[in-house]
PDB file of N, CA and C in Angstrom:
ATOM      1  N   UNK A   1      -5.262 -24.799   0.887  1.00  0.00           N
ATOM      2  CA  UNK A   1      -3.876 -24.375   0.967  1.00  0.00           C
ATOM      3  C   UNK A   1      -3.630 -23.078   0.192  1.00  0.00           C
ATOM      4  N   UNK A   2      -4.019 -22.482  -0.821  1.00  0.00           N
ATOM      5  CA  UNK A   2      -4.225 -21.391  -1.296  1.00  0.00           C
ATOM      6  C   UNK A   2      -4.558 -20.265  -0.675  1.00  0.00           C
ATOM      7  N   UNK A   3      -5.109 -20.305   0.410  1.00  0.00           N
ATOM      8  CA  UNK A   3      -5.134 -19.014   1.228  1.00  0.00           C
ATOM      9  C   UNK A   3      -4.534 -18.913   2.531  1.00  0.00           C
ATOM     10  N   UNK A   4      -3.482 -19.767   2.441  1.00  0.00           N
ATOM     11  CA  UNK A   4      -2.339 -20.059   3.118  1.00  0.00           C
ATOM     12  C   UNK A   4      -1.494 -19.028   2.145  1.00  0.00           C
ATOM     13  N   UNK A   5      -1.178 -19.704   1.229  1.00  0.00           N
ATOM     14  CA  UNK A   5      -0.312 -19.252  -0.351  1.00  0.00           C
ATOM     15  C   UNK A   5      -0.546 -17.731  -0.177  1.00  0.00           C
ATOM     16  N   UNK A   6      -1.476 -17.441  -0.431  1.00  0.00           N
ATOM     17  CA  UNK A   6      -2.262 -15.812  -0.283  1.00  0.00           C
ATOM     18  C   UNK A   6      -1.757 -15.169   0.843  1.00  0.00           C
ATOM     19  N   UNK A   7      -2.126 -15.669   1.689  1.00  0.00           N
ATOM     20  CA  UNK A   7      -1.661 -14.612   3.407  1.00  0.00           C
ATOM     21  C   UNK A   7       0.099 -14.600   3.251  1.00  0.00           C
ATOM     22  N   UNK A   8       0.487 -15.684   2.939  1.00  0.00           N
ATOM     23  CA  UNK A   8       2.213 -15.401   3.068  1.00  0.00           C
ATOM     24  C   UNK A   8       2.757 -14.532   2.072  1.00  0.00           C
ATOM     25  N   UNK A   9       1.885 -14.313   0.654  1.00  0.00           N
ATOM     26  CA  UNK A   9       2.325 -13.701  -0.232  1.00  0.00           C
ATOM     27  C   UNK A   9       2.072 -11.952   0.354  1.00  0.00           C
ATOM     28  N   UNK A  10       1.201 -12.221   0.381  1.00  0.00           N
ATOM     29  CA  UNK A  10       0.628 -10.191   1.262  1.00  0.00           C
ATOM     30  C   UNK A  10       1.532  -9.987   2.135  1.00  0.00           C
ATOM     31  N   UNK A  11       1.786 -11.232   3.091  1.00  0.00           N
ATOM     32  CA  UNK A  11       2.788 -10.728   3.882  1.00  0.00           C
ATOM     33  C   UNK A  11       4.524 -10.100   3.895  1.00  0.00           C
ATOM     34  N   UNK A  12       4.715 -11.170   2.495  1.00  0.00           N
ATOM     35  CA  UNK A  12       6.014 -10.748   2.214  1.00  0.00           C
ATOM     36  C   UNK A  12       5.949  -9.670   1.512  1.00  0.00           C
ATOM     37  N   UNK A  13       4.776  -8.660   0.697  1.00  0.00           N
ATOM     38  CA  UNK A  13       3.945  -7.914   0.014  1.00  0.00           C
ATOM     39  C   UNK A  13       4.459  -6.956   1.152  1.00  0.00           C
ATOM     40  N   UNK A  14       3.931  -7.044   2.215  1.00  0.00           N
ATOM     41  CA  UNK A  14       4.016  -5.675   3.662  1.00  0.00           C
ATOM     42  C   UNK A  14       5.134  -5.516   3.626  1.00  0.00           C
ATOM     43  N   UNK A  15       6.345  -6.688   4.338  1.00  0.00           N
ATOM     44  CA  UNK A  15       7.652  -7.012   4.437  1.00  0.00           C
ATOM     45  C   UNK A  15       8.256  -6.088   3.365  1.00  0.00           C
ATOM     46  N   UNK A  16       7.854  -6.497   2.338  1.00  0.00           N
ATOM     47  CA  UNK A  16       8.945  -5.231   0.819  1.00  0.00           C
ATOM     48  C   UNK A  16       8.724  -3.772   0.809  1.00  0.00           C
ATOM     49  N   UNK A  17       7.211  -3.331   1.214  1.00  0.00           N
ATOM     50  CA  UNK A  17       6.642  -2.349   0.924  1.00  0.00           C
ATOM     51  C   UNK A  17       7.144  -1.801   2.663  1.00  0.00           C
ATOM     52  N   UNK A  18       7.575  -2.219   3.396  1.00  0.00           N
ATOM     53  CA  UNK A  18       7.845  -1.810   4.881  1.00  0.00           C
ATOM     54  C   UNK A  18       9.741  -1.122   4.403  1.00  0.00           C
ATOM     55  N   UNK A  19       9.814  -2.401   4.402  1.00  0.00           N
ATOM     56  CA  UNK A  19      11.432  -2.155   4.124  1.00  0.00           C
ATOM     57  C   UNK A  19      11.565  -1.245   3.352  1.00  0.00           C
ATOM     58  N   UNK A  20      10.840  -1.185   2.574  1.00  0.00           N
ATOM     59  CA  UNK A  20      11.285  -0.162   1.245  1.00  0.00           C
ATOM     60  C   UNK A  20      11.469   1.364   1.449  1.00  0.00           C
ATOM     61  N   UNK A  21      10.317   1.275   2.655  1.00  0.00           N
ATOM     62  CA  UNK A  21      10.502   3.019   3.295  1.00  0.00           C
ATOM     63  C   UNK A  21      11.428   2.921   3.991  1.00  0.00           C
ATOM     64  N   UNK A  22      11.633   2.413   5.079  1.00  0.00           N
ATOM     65  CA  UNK A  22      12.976   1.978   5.955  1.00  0.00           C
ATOM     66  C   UNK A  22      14.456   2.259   4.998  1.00  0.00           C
ATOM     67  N   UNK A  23      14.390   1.705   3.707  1.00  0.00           N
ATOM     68  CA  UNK A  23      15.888   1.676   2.658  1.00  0.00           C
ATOM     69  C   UNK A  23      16.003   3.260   2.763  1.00  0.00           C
ATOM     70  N   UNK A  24      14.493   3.861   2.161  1.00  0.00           N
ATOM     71  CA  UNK A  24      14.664   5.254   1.603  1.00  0.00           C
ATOM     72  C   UNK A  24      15.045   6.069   2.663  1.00  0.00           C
ATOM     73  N   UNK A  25      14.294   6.277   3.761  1.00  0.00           N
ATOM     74  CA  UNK A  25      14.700   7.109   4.871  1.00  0.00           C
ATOM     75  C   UNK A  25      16.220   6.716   5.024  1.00  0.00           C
ATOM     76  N   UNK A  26      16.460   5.781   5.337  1.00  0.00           N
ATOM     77  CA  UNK A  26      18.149   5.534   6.069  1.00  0.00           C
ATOM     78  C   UNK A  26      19.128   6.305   4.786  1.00  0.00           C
ATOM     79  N   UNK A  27      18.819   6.012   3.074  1.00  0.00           N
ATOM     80  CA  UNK A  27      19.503   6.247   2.059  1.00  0.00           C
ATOM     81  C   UNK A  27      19.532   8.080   2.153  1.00  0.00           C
ATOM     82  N   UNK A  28      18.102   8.026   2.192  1.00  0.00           N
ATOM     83  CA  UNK A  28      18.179   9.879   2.269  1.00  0.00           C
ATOM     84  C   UNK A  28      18.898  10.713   3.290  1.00  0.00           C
ATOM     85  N   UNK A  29      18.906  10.005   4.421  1.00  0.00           N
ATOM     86  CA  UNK A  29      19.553  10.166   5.440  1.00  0.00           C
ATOM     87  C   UNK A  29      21.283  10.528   5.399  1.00  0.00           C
ATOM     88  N   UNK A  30      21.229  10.373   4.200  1.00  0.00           N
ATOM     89  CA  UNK A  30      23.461   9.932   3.943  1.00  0.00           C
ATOM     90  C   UNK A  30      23.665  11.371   3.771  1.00  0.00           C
ATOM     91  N   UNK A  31      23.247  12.231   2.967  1.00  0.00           N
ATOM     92  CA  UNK A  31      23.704  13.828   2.700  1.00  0.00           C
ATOM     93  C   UNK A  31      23.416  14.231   4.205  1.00  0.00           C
ATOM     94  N   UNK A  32      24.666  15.222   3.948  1.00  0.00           N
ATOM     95  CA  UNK A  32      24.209  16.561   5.116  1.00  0.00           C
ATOM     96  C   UNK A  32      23.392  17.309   5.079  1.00  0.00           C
ATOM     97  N   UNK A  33      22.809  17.795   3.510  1.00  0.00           N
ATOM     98  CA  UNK A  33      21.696  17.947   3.028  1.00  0.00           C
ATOM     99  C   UNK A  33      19.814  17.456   3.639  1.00  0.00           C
ATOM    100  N   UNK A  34      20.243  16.023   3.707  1.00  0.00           N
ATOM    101  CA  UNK A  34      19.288  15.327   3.328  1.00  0.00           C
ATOM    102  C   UNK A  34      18.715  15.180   5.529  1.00  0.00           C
ATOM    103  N   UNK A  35      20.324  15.073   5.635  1.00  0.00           N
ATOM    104  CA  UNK A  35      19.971  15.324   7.216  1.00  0.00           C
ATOM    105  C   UNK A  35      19.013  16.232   7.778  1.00  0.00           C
ATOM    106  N   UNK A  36      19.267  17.495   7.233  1.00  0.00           N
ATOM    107  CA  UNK A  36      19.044  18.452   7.918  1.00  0.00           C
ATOM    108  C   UNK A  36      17.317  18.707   7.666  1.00  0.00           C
ATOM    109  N   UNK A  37      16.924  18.084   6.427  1.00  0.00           N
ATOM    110  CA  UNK A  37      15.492  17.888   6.142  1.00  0.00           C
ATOM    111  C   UNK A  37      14.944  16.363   7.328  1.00  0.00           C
ATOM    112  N   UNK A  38      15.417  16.048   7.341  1.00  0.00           N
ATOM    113  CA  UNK A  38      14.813  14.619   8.728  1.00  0.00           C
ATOM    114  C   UNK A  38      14.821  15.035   9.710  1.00  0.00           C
ATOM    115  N   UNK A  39      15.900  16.057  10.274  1.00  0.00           N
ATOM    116  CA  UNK A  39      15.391  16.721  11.465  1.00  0.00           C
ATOM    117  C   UNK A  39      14.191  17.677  11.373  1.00  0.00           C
ATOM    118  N   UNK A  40      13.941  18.563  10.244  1.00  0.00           N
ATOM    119  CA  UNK A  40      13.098  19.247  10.176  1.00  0.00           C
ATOM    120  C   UNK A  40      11.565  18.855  10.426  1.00  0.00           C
ATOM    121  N   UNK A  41      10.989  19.632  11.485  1.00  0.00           N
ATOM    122  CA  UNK A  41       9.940  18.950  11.975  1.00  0.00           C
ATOM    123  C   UNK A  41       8.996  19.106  11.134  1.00  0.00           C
ATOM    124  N   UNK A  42       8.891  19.997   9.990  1.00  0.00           N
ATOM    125  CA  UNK A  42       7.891  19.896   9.167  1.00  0.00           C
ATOM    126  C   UNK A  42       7.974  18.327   7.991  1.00  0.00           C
ATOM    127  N   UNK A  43       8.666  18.051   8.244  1.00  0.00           N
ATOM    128  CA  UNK A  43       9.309  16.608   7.593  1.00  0.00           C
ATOM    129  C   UNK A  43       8.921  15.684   8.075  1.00  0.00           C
ATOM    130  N   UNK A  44       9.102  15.592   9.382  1.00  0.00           N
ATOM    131  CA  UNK A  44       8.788  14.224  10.159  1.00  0.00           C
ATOM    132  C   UNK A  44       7.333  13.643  10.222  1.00  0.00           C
ATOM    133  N   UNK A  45       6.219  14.666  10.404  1.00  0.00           N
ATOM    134  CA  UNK A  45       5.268  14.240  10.584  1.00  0.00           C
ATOM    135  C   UNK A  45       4.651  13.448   9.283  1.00  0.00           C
ATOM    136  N   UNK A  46       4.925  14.274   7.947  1.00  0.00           N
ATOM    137  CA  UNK A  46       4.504  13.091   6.688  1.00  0.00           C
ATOM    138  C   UNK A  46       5.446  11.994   6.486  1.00  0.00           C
ATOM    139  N   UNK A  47       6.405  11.806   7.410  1.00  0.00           N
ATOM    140  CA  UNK A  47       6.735  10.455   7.524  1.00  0.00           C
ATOM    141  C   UNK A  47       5.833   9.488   7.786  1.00  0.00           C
ATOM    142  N   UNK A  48       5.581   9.957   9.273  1.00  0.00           N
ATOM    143  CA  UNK A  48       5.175   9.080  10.217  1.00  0.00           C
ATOM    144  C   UNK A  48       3.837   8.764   9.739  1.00  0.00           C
ATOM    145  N   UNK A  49       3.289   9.669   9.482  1.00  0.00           N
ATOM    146  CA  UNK A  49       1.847   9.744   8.540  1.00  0.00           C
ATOM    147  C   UNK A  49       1.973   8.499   7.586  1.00  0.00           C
ATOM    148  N   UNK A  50       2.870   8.522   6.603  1.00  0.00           N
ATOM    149  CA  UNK A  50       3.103   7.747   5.474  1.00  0.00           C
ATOM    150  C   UNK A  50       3.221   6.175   6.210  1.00  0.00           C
ATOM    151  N   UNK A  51       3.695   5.917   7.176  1.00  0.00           N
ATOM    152  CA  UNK A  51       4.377   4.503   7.808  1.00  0.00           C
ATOM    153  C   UNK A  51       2.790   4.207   8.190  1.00  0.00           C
ATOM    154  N   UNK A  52       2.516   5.094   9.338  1.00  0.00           N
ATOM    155  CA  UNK A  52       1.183   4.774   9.624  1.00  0.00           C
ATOM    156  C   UNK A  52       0.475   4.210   9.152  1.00  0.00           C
ATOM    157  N   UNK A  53      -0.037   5.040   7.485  1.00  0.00           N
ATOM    158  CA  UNK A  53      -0.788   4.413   6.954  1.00  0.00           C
ATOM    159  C   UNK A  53      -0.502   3.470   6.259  1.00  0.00           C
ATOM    160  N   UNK A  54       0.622   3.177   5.811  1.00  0.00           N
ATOM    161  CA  UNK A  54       0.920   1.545   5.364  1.00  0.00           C
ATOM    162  C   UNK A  54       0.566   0.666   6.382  1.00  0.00           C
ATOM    163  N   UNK A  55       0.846   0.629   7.337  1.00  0.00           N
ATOM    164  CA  UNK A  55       0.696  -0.291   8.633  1.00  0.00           C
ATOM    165  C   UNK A  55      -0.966  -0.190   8.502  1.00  0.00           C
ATOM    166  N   UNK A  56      -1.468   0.615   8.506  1.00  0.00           N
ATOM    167  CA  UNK A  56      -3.031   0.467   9.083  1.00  0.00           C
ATOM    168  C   UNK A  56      -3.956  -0.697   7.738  1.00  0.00           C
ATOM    169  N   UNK A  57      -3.064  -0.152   6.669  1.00  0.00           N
ATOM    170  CA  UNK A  57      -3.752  -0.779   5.312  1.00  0.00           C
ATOM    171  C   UNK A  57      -3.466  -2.446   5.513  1.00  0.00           C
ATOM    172  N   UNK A  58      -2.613  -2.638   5.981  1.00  0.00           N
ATOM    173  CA  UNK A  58      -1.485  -3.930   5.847  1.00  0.00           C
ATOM    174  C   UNK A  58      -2.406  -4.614   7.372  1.00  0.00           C
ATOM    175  N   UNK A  59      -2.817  -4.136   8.174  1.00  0.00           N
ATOM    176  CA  UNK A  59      -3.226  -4.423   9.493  1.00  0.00           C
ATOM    177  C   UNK A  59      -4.570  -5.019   8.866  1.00  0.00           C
ATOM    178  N   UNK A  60      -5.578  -4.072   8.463  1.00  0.00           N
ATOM    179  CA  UNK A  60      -6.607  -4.496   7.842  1.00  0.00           C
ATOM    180  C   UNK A  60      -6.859  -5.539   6.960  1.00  0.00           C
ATOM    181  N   UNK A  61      -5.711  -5.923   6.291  1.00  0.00           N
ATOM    182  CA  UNK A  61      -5.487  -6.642   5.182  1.00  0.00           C
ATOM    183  C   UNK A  61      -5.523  -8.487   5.910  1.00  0.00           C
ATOM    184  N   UNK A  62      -4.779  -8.100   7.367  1.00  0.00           N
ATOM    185  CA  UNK A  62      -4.171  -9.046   7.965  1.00  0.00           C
ATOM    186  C   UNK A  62      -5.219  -9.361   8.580  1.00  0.00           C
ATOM    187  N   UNK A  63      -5.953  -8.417   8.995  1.00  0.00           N
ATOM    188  CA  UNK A  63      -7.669  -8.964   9.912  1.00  0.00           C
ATOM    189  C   UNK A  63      -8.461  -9.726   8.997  1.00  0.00           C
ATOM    190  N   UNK A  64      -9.110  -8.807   7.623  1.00  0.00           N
ATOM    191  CA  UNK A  64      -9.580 -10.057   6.503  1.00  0.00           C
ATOM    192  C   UNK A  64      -9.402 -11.246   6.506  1.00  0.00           C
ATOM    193  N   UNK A  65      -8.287 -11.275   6.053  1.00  0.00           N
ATOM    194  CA  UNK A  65      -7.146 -12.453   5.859  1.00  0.00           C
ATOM    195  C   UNK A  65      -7.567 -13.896   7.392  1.00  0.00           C
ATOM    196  N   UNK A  66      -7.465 -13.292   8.177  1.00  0.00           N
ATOM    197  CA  UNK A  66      -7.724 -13.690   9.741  1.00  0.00           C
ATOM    198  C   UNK A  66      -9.334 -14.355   9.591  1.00  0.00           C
ATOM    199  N   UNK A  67     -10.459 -13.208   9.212  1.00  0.00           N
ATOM    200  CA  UNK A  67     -11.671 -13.623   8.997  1.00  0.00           C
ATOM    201  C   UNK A  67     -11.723 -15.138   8.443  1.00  0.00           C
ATOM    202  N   UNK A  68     -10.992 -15.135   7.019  1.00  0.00           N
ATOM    203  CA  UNK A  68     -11.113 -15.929   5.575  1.00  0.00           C
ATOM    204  C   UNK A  68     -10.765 -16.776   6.322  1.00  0.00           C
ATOM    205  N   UNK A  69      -9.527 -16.899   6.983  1.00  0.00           N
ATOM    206  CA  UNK A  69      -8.954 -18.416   7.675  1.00  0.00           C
ATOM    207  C   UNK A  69      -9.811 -18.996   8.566  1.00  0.00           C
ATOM    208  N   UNK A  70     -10.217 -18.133   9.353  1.00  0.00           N
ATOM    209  CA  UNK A  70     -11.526 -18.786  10.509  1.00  0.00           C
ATOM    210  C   UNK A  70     -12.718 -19.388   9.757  1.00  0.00           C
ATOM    211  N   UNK A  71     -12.737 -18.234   8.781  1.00  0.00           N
ATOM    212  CA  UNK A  71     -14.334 -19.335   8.297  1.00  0.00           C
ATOM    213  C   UNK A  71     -13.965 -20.600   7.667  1.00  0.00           C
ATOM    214  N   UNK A  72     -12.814 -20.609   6.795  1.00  0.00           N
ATOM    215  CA  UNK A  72     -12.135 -21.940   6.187  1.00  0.00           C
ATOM    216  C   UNK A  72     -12.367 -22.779   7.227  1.00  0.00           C
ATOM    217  N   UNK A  73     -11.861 -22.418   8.539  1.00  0.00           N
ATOM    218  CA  UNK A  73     -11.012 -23.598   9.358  1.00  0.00           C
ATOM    219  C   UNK A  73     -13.090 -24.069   9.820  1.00  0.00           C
ATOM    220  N   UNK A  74     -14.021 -23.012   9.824  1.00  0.00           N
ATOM    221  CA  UNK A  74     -15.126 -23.807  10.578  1.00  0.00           C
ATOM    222  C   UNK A  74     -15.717 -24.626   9.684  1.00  0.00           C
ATOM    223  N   UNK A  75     -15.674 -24.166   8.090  1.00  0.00           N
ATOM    224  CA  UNK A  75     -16.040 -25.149   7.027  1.00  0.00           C
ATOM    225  C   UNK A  75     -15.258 -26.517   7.222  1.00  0.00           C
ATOM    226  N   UNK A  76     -14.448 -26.493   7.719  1.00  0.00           N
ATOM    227  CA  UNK A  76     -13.386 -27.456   7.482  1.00  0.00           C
ATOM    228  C   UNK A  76     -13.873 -28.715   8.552  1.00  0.00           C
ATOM    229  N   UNK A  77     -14.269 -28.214   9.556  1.00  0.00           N
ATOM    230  CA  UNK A  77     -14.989 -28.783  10.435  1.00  0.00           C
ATOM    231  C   UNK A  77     -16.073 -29.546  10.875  1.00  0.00           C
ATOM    232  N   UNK A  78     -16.920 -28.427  10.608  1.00  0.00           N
ATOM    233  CA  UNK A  78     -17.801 -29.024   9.734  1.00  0.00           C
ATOM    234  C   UNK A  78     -17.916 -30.052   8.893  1.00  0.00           C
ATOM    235  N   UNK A  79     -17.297 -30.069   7.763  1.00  0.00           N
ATOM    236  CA  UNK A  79     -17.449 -30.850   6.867  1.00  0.00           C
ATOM    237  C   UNK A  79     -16.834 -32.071   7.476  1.00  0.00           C
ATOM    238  N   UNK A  80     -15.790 -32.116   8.569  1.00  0.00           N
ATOM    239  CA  UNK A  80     -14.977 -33.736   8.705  1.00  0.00           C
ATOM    240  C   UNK A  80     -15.868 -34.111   9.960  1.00  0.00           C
ATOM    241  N   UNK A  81     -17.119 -33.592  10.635  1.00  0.00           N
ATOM    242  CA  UNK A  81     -17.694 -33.778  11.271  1.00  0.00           C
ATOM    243  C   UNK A  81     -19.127 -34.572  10.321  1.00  0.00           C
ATOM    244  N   UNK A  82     -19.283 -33.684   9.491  1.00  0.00           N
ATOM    245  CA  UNK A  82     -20.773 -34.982   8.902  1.00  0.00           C
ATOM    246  C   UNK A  82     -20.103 -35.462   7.859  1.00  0.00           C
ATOM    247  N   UNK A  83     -19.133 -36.035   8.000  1.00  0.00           N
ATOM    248  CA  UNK A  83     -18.368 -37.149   7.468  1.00  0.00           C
ATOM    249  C   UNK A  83     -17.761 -38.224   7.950  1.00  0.00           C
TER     250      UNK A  83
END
């Protein structure tokens, strides 16, 4: 059950660290100032860059995670099988 515990914790881990860019963009977004830099296309791309790579880290994290559970679940099997 612990790496149950683990995967939901990373996940709500992504969930904060997702949102958190989501808060900032929308917050920065409030000046007329701040506008006129979000349209700016030299702006946008180290956004998207930045999201990206959270997602790709968080994706990877989630495949591991995926591995660990499969091998659990064949140990698990295993074991209630020569038992």
């Amino acid at each position: 059950m612990k790496i149950y515990k683990k995967i939901l914790e990373e996940k709500e881990k992504a969930n904060s660290v997702l949102c958190g860019i989501v808060e900032k963009l929308l917050s920065s977004s409030a000046s007329p100032e701040s506008q006129q830099n979000i349209l700016n296309t030299d702006v946008l791309p180290s956004i998207v860059n930045a999201v990206k790579q959270t997602l790709h880290k968080y994706h990877k994290q989630i495949e591991e995670n995926n591995f660990k559970l499969s091998s659990l679940n064949e140990q698990n099997c295993y074991a209630t099988k020569n038992h």
